[in-house]
PDB file of N, CA and C in Angstrom:
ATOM      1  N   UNK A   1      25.234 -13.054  -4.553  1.00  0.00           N
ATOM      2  CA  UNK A   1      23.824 -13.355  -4.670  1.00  0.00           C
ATOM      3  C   UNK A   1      23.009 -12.084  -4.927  1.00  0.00           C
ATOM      4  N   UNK A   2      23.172 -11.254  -4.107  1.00  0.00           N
ATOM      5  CA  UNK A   2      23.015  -9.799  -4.137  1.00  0.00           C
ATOM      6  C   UNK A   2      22.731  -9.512  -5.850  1.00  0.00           C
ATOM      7  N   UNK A   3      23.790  -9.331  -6.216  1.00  0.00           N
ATOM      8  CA  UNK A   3      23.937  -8.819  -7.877  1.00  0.00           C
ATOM      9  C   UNK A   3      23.676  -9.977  -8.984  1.00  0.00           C
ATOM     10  N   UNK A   4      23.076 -11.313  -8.550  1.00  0.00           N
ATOM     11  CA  UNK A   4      22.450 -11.976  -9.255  1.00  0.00           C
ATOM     12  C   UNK A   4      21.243 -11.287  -9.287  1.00  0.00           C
ATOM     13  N   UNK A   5      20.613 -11.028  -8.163  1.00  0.00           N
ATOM     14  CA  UNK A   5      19.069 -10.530  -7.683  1.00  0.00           C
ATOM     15  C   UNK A   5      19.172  -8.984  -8.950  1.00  0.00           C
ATOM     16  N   UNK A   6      19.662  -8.557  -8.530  1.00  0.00           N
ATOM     17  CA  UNK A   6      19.591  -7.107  -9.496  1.00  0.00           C
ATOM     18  C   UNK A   6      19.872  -7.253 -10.924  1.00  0.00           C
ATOM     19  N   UNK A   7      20.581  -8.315 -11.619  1.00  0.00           N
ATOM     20  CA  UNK A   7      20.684  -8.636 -12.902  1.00  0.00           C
ATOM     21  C   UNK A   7      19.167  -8.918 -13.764  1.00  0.00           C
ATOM     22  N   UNK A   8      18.917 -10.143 -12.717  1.00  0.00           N
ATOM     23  CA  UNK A   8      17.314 -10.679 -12.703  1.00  0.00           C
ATOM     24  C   UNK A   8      16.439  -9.402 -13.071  1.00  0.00           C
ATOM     25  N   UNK A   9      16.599  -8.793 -11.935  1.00  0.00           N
ATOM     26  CA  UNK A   9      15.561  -7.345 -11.753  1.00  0.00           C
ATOM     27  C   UNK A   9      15.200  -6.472 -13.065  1.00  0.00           C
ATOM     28  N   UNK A  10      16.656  -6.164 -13.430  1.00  0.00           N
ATOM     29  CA  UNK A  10      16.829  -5.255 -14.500  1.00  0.00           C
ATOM     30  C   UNK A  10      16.597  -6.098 -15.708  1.00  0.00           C
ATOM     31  N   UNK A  11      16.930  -7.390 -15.932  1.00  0.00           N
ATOM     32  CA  UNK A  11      16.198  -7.908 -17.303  1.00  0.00           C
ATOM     33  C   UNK A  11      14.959  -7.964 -17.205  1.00  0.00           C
ATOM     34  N   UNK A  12      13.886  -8.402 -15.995  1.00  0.00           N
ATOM     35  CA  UNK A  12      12.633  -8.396 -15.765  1.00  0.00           C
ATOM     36  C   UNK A  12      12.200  -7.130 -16.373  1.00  0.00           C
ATOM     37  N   UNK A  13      12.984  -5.633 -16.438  1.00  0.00           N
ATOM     38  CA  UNK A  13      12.182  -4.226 -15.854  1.00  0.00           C
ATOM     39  C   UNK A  13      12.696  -3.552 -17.867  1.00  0.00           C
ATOM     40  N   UNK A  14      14.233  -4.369 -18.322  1.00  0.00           N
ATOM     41  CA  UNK A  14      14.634  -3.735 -19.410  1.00  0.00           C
ATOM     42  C   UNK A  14      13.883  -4.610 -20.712  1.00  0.00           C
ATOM     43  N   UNK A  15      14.358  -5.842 -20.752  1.00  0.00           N
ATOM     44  CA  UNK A  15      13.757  -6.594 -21.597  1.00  0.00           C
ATOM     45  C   UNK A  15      12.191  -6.016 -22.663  1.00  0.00           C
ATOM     46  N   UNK A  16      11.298  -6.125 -21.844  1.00  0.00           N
ATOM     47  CA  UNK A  16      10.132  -5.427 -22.134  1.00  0.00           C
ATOM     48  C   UNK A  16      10.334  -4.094 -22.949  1.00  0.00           C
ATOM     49  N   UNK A  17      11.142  -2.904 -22.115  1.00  0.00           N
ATOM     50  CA  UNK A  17      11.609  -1.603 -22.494  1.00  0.00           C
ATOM     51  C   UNK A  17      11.822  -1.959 -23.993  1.00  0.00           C
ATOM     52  N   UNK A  18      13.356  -2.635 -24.135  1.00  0.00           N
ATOM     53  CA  UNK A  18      13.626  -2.634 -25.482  1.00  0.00           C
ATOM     54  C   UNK A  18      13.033  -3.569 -26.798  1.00  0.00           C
ATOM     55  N   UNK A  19      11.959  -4.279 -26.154  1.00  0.00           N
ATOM     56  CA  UNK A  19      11.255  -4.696 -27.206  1.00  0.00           C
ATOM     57  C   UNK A  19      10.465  -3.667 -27.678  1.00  0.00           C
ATOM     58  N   UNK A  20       9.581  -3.077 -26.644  1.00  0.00           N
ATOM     59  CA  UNK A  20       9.355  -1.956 -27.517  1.00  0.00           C
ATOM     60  C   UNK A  20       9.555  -0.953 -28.197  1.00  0.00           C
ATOM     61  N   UNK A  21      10.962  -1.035 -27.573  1.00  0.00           N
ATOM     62  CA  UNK A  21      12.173  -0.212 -28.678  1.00  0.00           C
ATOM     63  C   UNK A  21      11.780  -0.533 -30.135  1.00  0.00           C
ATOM     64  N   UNK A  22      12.025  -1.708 -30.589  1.00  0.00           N
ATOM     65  CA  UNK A  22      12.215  -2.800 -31.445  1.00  0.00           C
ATOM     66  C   UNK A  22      11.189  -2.510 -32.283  1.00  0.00           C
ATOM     67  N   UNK A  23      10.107  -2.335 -32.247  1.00  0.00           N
ATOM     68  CA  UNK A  23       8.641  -2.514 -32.765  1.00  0.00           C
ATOM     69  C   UNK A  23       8.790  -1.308 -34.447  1.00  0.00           C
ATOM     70  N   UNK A  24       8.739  -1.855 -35.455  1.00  0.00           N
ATOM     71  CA  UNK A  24       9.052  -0.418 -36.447  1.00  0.00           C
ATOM     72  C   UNK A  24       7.521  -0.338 -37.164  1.00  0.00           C
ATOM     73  N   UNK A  25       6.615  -0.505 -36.657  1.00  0.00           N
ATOM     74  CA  UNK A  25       5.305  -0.169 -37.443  1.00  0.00           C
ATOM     75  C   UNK A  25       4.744   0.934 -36.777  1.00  0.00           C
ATOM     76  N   UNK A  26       5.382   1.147 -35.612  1.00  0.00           N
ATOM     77  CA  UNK A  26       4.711   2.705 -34.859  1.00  0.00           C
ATOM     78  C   UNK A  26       6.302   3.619 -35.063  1.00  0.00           C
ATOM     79  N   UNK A  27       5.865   4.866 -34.917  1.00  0.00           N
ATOM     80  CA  UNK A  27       6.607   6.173 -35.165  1.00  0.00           C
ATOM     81  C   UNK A  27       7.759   6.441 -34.048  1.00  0.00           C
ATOM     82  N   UNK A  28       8.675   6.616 -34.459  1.00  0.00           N
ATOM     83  CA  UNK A  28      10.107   6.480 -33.350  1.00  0.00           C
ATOM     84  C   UNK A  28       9.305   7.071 -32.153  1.00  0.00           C
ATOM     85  N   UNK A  29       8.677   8.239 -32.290  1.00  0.00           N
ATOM     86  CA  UNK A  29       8.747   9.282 -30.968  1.00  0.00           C
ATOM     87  C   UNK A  29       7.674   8.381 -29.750  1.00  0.00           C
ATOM     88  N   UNK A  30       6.807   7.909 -30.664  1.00  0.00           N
ATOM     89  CA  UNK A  30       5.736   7.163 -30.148  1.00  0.00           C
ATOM     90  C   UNK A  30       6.167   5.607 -29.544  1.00  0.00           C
ATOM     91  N   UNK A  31       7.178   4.982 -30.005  1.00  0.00           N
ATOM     92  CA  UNK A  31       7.906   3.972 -30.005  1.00  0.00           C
ATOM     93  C   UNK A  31       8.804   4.539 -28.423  1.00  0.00           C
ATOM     94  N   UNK A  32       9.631   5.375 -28.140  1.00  0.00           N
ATOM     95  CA  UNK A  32      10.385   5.844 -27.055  1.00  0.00           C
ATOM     96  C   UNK A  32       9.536   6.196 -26.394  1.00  0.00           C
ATOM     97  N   UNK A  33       8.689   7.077 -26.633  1.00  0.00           N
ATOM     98  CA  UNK A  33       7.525   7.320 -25.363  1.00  0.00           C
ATOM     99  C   UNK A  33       7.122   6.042 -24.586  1.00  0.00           C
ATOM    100  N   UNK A  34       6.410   4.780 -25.473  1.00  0.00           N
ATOM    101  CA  UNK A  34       5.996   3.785 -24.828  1.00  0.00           C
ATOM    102  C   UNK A  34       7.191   3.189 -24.026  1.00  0.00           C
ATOM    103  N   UNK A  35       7.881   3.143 -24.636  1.00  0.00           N
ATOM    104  CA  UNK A  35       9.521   2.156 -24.159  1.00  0.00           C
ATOM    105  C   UNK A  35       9.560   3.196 -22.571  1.00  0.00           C
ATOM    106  N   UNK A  36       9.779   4.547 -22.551  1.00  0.00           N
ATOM    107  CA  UNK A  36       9.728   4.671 -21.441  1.00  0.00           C
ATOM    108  C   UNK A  36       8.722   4.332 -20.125  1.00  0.00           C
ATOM    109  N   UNK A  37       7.773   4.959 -20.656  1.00  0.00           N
ATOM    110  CA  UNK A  37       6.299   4.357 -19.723  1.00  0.00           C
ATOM    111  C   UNK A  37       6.730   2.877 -19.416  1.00  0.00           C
ATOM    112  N   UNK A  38       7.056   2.084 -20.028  1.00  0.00           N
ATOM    113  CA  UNK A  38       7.479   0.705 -19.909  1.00  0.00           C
ATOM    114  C   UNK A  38       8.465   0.422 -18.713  1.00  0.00           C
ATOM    115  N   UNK A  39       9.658   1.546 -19.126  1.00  0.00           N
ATOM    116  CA  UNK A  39      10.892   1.035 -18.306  1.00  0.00           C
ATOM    117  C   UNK A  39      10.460   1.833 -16.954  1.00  0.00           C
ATOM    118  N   UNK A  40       9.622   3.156 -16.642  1.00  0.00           N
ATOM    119  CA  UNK A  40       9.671   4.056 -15.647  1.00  0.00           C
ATOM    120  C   UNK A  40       8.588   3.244 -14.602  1.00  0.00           C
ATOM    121  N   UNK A  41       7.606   2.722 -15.143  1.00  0.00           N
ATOM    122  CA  UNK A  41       6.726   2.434 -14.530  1.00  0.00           C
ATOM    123  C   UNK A  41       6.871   0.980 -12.969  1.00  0.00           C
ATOM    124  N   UNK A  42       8.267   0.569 -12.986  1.00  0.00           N
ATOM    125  CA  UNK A  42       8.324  -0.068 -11.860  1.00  0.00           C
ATOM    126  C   UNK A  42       9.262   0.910 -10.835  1.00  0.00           C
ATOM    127  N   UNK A  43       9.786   1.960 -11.272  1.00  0.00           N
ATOM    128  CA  UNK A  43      10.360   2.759 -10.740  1.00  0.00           C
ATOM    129  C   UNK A  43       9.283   3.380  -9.940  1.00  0.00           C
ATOM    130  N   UNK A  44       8.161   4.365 -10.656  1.00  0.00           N
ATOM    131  CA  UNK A  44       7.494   4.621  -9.669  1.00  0.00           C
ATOM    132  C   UNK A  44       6.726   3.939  -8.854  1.00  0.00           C
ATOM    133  N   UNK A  45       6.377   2.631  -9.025  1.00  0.00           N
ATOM    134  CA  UNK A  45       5.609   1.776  -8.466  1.00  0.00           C
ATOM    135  C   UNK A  45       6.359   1.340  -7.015  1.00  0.00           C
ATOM    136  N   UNK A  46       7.934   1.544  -7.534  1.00  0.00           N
ATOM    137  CA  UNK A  46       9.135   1.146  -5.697  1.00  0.00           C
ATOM    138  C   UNK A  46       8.932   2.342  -5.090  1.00  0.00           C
ATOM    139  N   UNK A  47       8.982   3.399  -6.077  1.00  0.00           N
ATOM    140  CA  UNK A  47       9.306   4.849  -5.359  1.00  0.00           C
ATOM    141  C   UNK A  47       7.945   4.918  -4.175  1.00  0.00           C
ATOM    142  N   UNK A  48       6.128   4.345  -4.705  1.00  0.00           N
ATOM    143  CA  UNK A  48       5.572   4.832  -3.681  1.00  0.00           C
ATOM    144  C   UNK A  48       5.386   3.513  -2.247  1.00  0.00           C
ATOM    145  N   UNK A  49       6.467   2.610  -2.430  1.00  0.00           N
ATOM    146  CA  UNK A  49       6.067   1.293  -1.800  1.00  0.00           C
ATOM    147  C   UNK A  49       6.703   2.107  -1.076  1.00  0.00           C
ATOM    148  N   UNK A  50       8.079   2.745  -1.211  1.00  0.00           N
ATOM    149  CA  UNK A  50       9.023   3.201  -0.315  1.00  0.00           C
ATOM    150  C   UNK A  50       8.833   4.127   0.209  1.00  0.00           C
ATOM    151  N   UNK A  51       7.725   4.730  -0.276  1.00  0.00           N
ATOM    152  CA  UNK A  51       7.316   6.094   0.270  1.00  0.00           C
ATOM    153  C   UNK A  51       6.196   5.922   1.593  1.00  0.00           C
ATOM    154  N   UNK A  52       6.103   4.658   1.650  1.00  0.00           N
ATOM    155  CA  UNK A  52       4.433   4.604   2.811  1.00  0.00           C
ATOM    156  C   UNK A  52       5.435   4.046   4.167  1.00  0.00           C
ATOM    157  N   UNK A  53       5.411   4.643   5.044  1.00  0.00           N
ATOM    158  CA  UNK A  53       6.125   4.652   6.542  1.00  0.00           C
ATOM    159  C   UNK A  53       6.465   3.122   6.483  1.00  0.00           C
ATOM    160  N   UNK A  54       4.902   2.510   6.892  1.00  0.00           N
ATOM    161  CA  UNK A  54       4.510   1.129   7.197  1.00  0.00           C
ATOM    162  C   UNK A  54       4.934   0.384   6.227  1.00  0.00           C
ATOM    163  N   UNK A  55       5.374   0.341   4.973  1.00  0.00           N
ATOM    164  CA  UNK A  55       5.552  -0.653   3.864  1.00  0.00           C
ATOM    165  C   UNK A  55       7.258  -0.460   3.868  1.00  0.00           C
ATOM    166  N   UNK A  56       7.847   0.671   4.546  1.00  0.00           N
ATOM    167  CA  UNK A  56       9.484   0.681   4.295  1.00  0.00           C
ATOM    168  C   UNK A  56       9.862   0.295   5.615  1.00  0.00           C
ATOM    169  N   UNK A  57       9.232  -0.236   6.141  1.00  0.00           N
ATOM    170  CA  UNK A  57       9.876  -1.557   7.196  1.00  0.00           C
ATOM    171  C   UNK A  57       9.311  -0.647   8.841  1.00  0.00           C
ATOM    172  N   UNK A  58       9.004   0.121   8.774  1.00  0.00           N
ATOM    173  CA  UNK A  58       8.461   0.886   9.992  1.00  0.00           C
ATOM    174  C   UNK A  58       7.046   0.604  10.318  1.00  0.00           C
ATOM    175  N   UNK A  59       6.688  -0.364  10.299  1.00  0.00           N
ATOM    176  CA  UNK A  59       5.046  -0.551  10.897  1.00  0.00           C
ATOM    177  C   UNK A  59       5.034  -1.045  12.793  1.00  0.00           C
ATOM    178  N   UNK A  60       4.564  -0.116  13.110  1.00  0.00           N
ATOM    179  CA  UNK A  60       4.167  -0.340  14.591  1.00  0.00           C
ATOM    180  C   UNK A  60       3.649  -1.411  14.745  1.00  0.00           C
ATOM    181  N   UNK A  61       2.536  -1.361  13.964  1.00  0.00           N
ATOM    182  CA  UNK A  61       1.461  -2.609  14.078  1.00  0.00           C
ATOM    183  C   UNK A  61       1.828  -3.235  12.812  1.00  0.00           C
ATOM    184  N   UNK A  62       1.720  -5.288  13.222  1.00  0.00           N
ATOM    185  CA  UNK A  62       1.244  -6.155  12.348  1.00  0.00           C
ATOM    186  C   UNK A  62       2.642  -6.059  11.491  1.00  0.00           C
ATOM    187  N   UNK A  63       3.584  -6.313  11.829  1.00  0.00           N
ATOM    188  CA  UNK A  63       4.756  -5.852  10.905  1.00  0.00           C
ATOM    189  C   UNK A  63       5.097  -6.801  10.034  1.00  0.00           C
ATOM    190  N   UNK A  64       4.887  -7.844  10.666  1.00  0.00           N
ATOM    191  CA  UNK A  64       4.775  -9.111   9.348  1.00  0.00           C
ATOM    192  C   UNK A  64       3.905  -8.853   8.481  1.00  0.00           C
ATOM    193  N   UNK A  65       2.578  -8.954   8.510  1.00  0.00           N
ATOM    194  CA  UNK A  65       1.548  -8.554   7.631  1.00  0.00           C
ATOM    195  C   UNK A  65       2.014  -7.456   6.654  1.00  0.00           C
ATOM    196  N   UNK A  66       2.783  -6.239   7.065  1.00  0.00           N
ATOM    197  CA  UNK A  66       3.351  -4.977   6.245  1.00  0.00           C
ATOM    198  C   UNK A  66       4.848  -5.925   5.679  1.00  0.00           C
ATOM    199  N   UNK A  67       5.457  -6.367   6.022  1.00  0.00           N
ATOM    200  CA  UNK A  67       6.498  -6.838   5.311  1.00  0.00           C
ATOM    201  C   UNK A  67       5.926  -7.898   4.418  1.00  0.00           C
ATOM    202  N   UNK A  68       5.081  -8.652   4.650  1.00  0.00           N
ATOM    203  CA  UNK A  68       4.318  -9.781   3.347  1.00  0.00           C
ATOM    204  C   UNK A  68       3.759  -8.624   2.380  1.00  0.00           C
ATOM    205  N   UNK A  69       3.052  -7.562   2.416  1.00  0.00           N
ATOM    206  CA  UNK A  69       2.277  -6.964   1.578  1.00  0.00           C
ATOM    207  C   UNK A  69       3.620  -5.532   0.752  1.00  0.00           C
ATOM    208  N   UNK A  70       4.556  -5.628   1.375  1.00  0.00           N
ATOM    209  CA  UNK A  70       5.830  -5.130   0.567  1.00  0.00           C
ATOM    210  C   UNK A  70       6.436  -6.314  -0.432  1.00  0.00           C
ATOM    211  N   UNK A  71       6.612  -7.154   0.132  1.00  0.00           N
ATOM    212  CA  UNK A  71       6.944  -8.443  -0.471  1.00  0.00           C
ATOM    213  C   UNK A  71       5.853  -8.581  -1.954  1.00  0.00           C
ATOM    214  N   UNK A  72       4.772  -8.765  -1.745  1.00  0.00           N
ATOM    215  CA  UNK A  72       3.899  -8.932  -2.938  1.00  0.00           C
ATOM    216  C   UNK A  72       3.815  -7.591  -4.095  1.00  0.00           C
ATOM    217  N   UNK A  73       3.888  -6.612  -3.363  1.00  0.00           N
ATOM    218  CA  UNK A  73       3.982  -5.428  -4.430  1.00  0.00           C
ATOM    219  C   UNK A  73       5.239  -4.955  -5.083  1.00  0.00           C
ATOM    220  N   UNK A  74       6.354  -5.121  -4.368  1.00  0.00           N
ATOM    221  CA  UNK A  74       7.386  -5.531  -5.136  1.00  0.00           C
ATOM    222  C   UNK A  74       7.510  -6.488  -6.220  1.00  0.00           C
ATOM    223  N   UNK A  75       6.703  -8.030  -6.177  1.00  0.00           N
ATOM    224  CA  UNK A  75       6.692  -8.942  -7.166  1.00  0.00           C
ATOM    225  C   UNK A  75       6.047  -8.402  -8.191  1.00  0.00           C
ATOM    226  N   UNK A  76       4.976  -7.251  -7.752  1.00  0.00           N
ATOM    227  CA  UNK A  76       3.714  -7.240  -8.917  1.00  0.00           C
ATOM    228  C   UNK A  76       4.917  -5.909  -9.599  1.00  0.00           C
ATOM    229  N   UNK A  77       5.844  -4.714  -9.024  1.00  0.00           N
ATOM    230  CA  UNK A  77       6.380  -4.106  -9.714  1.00  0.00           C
ATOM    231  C   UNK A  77       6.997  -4.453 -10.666  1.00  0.00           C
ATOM    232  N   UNK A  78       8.042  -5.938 -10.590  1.00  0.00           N
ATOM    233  CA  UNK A  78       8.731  -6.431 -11.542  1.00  0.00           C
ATOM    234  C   UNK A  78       8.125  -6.753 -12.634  1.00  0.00           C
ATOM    235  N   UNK A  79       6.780  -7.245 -12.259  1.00  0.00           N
ATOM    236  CA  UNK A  79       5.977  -8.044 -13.558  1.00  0.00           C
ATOM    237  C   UNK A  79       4.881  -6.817 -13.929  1.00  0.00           C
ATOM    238  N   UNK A  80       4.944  -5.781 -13.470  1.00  0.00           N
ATOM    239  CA  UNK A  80       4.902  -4.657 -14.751  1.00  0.00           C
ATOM    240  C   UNK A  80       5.102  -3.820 -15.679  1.00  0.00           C
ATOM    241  N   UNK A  81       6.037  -4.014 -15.830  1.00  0.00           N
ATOM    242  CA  UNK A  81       6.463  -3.259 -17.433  1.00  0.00           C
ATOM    243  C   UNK A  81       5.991  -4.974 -18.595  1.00  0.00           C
ATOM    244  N   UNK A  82       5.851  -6.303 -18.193  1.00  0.00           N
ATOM    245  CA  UNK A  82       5.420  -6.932 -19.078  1.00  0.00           C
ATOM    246  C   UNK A  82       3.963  -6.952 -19.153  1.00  0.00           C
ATOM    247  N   UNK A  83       3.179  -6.340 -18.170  1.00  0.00           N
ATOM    248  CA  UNK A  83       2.027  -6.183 -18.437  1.00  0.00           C
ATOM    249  C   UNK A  83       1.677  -4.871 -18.959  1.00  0.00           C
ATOM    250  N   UNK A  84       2.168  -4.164 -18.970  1.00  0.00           N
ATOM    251  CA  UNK A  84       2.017  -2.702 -19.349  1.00  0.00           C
ATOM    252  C   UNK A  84       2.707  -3.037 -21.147  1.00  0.00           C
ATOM    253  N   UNK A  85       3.627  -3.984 -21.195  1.00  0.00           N
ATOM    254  CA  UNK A  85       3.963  -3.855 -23.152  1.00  0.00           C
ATOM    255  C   UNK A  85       3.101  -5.148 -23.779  1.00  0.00           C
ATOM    256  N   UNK A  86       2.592  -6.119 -22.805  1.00  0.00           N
ATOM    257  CA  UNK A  86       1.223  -6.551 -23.591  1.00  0.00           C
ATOM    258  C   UNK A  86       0.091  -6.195 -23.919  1.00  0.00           C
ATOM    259  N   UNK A  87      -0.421  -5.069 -22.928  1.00  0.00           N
ATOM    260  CA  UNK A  87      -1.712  -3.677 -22.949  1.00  0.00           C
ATOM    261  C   UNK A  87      -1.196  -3.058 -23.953  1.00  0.00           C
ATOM    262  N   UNK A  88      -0.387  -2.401 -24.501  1.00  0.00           N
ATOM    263  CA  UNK A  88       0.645  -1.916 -25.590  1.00  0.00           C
ATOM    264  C   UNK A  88       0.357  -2.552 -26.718  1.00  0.00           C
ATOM    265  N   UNK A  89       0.781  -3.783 -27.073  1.00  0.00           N
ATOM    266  CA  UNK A  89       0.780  -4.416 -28.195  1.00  0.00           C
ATOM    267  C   UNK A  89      -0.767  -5.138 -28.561  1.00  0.00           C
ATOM    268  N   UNK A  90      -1.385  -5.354 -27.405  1.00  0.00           N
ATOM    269  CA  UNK A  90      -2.874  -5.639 -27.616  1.00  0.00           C
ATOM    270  C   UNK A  90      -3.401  -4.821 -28.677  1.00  0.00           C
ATOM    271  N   UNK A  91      -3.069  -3.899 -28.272  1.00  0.00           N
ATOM    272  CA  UNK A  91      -4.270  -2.105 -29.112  1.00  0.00           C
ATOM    273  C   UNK A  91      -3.844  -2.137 -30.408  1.00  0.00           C
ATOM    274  N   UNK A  92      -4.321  -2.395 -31.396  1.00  0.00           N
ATOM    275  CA  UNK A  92      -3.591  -2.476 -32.404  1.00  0.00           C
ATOM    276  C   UNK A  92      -4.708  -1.553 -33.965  1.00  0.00           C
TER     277      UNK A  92
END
């Protein structure tokens, strides 16, 4: 189940990436730049969930409340790199 969850994850986080791979009306360098911003951007978004005491499972206080609000920002990490390559393809 485990490595269903992470399959999911990584098409949620790559998918996006390599469409904008894909795109040939903008300039390779400009094309990989975005593709990264694309693929990096849920990376740092875990890196600072994981970084706040209270959100990596250590809250003194209200610990449910901190585990629901890890829970939701995790969802919103996955579903950004598709909001970040529709802001992308909007600008035209």
């Amino acid at each position: 189940m485990r490595v269903l969850l992470v399959l999911i994850a990584f098409v949620l986080i790559a998918v996006p990436a390599l469409l904008m791979l894909a795109r040939e009306e903008l300039p390779r360098g400009q094309r990989i730049g975005r593709a990264l911003v694309v693929f990096l951007a849920p990376a740092i978004a875990l890196g600072l969930i994981h970084g706040v005491p209270a959100l990596d499972g250590r809250a003194l206080n209200n610990p449910n409340a901190w585990t629901m609000l890890r829970l939701v920002l995790t969802a919103l990490a996955l579903i950004l790199p598709w909001c970040i390559y529709v802001w992308f393809n909007a600008r035209r």
